[in-house]
Protein backbone atom coordinates (compact mmCIF):
# COMPACT_ATOMS: atom_id res chain seq x y z
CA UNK A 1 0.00 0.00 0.00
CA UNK A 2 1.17 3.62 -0.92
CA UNK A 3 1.64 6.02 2.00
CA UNK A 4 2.50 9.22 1.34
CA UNK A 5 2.30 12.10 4.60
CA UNK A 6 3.67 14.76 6.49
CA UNK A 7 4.62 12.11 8.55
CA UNK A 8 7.64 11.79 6.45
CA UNK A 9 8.60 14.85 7.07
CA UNK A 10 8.27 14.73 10.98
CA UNK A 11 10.65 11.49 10.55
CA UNK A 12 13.31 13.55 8.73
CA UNK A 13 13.44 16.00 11.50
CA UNK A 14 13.05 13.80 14.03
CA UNK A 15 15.82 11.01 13.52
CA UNK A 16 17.71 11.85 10.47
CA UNK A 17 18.12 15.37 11.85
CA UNK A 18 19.37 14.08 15.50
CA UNK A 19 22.59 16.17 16.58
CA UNK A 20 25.79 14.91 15.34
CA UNK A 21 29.50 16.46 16.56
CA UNK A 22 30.59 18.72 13.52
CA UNK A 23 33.79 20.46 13.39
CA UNK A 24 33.74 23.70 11.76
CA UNK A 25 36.38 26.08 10.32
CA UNK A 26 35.18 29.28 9.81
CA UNK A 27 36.61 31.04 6.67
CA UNK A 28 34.09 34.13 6.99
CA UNK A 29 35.17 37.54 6.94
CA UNK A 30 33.98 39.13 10.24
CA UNK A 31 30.91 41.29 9.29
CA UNK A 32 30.69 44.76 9.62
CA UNK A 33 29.58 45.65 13.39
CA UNK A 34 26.14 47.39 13.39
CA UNK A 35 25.10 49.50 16.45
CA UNK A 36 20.89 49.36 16.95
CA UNK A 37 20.10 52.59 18.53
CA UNK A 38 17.77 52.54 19.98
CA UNK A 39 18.12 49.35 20.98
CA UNK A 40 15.78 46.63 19.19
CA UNK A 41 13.05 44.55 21.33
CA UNK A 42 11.05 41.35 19.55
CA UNK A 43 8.42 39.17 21.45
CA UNK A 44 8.12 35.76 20.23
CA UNK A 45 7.16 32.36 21.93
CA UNK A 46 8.40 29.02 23.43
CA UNK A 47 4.56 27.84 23.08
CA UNK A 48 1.05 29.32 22.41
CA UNK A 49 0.87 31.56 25.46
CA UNK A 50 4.04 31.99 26.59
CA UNK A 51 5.84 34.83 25.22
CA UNK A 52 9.60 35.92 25.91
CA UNK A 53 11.08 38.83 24.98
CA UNK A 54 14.93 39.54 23.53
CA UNK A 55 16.80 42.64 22.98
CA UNK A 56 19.23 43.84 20.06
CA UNK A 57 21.71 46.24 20.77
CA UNK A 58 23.14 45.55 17.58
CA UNK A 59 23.06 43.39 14.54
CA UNK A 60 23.60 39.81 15.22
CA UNK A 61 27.39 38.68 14.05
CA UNK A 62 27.43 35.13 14.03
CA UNK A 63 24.07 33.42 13.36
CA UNK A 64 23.00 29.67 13.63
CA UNK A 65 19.63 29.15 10.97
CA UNK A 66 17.44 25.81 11.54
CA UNK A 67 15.57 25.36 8.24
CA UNK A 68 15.18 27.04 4.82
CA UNK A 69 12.69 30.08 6.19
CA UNK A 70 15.09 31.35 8.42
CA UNK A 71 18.45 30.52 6.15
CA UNK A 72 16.70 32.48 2.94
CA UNK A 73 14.76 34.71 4.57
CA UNK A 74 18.12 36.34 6.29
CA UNK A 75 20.16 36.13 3.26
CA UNK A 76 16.94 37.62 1.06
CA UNK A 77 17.61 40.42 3.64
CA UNK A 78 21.16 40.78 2.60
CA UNK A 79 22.82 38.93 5.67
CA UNK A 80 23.58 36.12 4.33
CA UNK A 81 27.39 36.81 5.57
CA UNK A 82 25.96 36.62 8.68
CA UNK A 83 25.02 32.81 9.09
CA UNK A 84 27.89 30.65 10.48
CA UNK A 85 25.49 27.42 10.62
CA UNK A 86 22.48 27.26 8.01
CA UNK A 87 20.60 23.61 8.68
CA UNK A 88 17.70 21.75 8.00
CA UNK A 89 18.34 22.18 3.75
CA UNK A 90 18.03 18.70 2.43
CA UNK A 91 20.14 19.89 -0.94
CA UNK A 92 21.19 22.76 -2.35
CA UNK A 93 19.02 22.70 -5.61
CA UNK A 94 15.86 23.45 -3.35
CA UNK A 95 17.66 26.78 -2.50
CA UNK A 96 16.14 29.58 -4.73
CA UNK A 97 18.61 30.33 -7.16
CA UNK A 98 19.34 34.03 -6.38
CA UNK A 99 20.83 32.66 -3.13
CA UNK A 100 22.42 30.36 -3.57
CA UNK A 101 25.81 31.94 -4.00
CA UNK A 102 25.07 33.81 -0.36
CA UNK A 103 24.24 29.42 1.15
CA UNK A 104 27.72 28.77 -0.40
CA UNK A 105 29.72 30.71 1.61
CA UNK A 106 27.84 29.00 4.85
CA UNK A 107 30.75 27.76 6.59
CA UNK A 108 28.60 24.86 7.58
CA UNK A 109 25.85 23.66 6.27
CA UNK A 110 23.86 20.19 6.39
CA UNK A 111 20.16 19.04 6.28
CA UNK A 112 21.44 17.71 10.28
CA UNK A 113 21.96 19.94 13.02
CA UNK A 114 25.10 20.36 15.07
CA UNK A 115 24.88 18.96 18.45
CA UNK A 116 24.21 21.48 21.43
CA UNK A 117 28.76 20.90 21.89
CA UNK A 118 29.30 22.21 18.23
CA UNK A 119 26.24 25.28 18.42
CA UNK A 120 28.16 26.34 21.42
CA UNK A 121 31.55 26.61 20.00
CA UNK A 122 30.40 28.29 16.86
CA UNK A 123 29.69 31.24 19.54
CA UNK A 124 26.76 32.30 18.57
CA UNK A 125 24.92 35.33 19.43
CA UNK A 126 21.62 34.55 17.48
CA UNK A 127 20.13 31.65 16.59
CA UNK A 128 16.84 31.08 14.54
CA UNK A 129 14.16 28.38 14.78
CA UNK A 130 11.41 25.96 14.58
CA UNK A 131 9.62 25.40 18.47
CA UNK A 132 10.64 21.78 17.86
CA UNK A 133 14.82 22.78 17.71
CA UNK A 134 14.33 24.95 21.22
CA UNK A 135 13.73 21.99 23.91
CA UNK A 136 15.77 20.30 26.75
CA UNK A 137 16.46 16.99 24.00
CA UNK A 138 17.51 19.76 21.29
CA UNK A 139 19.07 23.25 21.18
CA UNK A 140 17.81 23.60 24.76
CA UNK A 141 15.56 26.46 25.73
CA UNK A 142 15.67 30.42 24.92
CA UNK A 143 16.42 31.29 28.30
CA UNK A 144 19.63 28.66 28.43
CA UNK A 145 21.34 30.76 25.43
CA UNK A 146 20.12 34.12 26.73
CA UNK A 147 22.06 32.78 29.53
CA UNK A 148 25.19 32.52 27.49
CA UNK A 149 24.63 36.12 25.91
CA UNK A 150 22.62 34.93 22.84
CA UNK A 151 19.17 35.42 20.99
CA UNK A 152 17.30 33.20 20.02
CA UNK A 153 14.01 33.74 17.97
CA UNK A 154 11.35 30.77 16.82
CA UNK A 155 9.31 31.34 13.75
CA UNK A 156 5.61 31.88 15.29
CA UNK A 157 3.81 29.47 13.03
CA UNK A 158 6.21 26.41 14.01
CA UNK A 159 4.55 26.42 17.52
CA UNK A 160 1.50 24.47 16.19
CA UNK A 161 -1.93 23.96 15.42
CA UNK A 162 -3.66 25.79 18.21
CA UNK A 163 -4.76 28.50 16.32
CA UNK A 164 -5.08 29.46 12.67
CA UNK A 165 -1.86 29.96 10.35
CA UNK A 166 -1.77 32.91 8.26
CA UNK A 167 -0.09 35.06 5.95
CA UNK A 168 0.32 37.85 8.15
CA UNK A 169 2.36 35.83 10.49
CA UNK A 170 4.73 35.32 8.05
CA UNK A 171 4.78 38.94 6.68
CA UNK A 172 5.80 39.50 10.55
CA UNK A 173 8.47 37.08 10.60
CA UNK A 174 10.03 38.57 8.09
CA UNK A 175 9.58 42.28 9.75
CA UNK A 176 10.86 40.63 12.72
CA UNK A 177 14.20 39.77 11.11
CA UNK A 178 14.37 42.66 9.48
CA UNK A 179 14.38 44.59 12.66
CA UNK A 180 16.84 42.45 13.96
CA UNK A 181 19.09 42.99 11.53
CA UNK A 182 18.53 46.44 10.96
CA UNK A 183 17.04 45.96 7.09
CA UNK A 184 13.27 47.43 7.93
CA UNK A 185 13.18 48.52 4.41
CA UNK A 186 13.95 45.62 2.53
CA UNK A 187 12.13 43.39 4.59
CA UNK A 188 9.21 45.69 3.76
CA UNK A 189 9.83 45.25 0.52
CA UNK A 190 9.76 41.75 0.44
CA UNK A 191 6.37 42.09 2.23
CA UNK A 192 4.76 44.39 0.15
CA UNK A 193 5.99 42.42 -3.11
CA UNK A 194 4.06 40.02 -2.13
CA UNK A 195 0.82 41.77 -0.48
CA UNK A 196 0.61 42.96 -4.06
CA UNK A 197 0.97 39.36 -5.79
CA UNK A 198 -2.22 38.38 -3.64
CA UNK A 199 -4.08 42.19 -4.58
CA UNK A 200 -3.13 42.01 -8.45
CA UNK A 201 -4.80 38.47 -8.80
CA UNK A 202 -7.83 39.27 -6.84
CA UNK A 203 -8.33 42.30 -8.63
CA UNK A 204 -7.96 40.63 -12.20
CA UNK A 205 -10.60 37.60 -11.18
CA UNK A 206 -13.00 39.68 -9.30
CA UNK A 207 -15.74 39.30 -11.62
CA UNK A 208 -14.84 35.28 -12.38
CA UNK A 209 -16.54 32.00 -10.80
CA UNK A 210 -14.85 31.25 -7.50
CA UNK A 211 -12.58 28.35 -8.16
CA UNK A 212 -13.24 24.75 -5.98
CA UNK A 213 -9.60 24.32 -4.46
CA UNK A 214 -8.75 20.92 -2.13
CA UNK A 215 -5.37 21.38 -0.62
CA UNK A 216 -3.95 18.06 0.19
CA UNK A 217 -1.31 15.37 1.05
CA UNK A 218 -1.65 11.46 0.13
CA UNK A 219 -1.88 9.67 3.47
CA UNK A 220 -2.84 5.86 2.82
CA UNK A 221 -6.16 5.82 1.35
CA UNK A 222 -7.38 8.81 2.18
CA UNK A 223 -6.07 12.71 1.93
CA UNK A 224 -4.77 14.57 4.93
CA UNK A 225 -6.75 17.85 4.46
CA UNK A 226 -5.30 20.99 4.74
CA UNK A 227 -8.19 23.87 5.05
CA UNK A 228 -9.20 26.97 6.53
CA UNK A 229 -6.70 27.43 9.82
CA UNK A 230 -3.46 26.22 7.60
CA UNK A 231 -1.21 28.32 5.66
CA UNK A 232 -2.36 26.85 2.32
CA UNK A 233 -6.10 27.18 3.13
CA UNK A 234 -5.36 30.74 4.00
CA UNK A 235 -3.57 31.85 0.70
CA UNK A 236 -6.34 30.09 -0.84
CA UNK A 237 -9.21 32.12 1.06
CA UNK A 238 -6.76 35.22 0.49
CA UNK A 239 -7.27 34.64 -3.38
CA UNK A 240 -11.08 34.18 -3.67
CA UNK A 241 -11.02 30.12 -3.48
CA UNK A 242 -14.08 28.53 -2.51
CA UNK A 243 -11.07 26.32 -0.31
CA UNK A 244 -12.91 23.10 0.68
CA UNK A 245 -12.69 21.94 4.48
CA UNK A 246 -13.93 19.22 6.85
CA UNK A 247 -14.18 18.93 10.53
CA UNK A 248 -11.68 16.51 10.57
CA UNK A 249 -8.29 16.33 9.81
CA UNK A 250 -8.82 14.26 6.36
CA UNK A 251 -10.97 13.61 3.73
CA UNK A 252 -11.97 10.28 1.86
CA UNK A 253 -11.81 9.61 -1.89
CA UNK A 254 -15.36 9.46 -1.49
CA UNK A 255 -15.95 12.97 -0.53
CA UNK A 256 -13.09 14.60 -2.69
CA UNK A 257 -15.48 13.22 -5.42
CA UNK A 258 -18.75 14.46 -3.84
CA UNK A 259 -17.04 17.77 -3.22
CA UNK A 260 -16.15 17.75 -6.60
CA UNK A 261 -13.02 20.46 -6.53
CA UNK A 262 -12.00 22.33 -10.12
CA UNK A 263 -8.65 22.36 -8.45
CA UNK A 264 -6.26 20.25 -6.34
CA UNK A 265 -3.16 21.52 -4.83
CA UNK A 266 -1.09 18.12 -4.06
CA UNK A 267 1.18 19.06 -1.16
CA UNK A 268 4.67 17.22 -0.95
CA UNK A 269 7.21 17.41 1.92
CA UNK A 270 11.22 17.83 0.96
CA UNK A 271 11.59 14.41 2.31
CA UNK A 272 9.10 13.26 -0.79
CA UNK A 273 10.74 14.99 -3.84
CA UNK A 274 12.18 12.01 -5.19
CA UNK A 275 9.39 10.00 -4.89
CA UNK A 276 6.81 13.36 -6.65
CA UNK A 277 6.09 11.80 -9.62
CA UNK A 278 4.93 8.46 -8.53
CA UNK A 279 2.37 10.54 -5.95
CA UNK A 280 1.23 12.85 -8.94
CA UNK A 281 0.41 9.59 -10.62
CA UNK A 282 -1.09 7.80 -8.20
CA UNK A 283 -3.42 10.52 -7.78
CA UNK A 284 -4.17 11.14 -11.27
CA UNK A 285 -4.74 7.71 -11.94
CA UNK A 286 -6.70 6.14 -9.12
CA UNK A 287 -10.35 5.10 -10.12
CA UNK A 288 -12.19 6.64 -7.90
CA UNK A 289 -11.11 10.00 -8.74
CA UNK A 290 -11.75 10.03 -12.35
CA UNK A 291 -14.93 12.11 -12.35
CA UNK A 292 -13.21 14.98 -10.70
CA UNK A 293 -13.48 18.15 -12.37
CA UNK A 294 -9.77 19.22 -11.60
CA UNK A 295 -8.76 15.23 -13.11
CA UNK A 296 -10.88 15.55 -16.00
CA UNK A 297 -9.30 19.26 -16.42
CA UNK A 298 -5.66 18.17 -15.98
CA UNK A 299 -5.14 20.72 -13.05
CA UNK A 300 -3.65 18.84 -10.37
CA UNK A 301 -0.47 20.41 -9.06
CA UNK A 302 2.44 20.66 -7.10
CA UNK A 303 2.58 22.65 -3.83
CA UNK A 304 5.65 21.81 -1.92
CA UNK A 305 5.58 22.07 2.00
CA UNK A 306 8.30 24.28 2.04
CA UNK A 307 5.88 27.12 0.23
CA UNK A 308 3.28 26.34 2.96
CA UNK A 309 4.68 25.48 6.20
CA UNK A 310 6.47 28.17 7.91
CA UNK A 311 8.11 29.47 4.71
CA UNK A 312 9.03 32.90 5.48
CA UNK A 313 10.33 34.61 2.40
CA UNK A 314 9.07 31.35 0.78
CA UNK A 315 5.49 32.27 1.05
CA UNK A 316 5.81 33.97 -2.13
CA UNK A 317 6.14 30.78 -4.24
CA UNK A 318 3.19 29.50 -2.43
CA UNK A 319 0.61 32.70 -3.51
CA UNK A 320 2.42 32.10 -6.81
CA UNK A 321 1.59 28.25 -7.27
CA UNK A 322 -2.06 28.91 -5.89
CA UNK A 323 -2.76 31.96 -7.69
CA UNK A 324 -1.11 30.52 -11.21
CA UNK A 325 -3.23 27.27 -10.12
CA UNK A 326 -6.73 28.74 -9.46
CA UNK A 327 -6.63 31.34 -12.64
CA UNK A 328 -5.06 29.43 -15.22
CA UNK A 329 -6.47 32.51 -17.89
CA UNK A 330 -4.88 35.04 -15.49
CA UNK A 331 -1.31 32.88 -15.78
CA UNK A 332 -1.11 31.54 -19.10
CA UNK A 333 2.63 30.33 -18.75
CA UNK A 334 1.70 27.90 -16.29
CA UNK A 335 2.25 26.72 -12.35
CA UNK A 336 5.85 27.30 -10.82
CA UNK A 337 7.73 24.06 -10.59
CA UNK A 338 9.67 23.91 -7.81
CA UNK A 339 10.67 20.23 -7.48
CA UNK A 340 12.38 19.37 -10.64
């Protein structure tokens, strides 16, 4: 039987991530030395409800990343000298291509993390996060490196499912950082780039039949669904999608056909690239599926995890996929590829 899931992706962190002792020689030049005046505060969270605060009093010197939002968001900043440590990147070719010159000069990089030994002699004094790299079996807590005259910061949407994922939270992110590092107007930028990806489209289809969209993942049998309170469900609602959802966390072949959607968004972990093709295919061959509209229409696509799960600057390609997806008169040229 075919089982395709997030799960995969929980694995990959989870065990082929666990620390290992790295040695690492640090070729970098030292980055210029920033004073923040005044001084820079950012809240952010250890769990739903419990904030903690950290102060800047200038820009951070030697950074340790976990995981492609925080690696390209700082070097689409321009700090990309910055990073002494950039994990959590499975390969290089899933690094956008504009920065991947900036990942090269990493000093070390690897889809594992550095054991808490290693972090500590890279001498950090910021590192950035996932909730799951910040615990007592990982990193160890905030308050253990503010201890030790470090930052830390966690990516808000990585703290879990308690509450609805949005785009704003990742527009903040990204403000976040770039207060940190003392880029407010690029980061801006960045934001507003992409606030007006999401107005151009809706302002192009405003007088068009609101597409059907089913944003999914292949889990046995069935679909894990991903609706209104995830970050997929919410570009989709953002763009006009009539974005189907459930009151449970999945939806049967059964009901994909009786909901009938003119669009599915097939969502695929990092961990699942290689095996992309042979999910598309299952899906677009499976029996019970051939009545849907988006089957019969041939507009079944791509949506990588990366684009939808805590992607920082990444949430870009993500309003591009679903916008290119749901208007295919709007974006003749096609849907972004971003696994091949």
């Amino acid at each position: 039987m075919i089982r395709f899931s997030a799960l995969i992706l929980c694995l990959l962190l989870c065990v082929g991530c666990s620390p290992q002792q790295v040695t690492v020689e640090d070729h970098q030049s030292t980055p210029t030395h920033v004073e923040l005046q005044p001084p820079v505060t950012i809240k952010s969270y250890v769990r739903r409800g419990e904030p903690f605060e950290s102060t800047y009093t200038a820009v951070p010197e030697r950074v340790v990343a976990m995981w492609q939002n925080s690696i390209e968001t700082i070097i689409a900043l321009g700090e990309g000298d910055r990073i002494v440590a950039g994990m959590g990147i499975p390969n290089r070719k899933y690094v956008r291509s504009e920065y991947r010159e900036a990942y090269d000069k990493i000093p070390y990089k690897d889809m594992k993390y550095a054991n808490l030994e290693s972090v500590l002699m890279m001498k950090p004094d910021l590192l950035v996060g996932w909730r799951s790299t910040f615990t007592n079996k990982g990193l160890r807590t905030p308050a253990f490196w503010q201890a030790r005259n470090a930052n830390v910061y966690i990516a808000e949407s990585s703290l879990g499912a308690q509450s609805a994922l949005t785009m704003d939270m990742e527009y903040q992110y990204i403000r976040d950082l770039g207060r940190i590092f003392n880029r407010n107007m690029e980061a801006e930028k960045l934001i507003h780039d992409m606030e007006q990806s999401v107005a151009h489209t809706v302002a192009q289809t405003a007088h068009e039949k609101t597409p059907k969209a089913l944003f999914v993942e292949v889990e046995g049998k069935q679909f894990r669904l991903y609706g209104h309170k995830t970050l997929a469900g919410n570009i989709g609602d953002s763009l006009h999608a009539n974005v189907i959802d459930t009151d449970t966390p999945s939806i049967s072949m059964e009901d994909v056909v009786e909901e009938n959607p003119d669009v599915i968004f097939l969502i695929v972990s990092d961990g699942e690239y290689s095996q992309a093709d042979t999910i598309m295919n299952y899906v677009l061959t499976h029996p019970g599926l051939q009545r849907v509209n988006a089957l019969r229409n041939k507009r079944v696509y791509f949506l990588p995890l990366l684009a939808v799960y805590s992607p920082g600057i990444r949430l870009s390609d993500g309003i591009d996929i679903v916008s290119h997806g749901l208007y295919p008169d709007l974006y003749p040229q096609g849907v972004p590829d971003l696994i091949h």
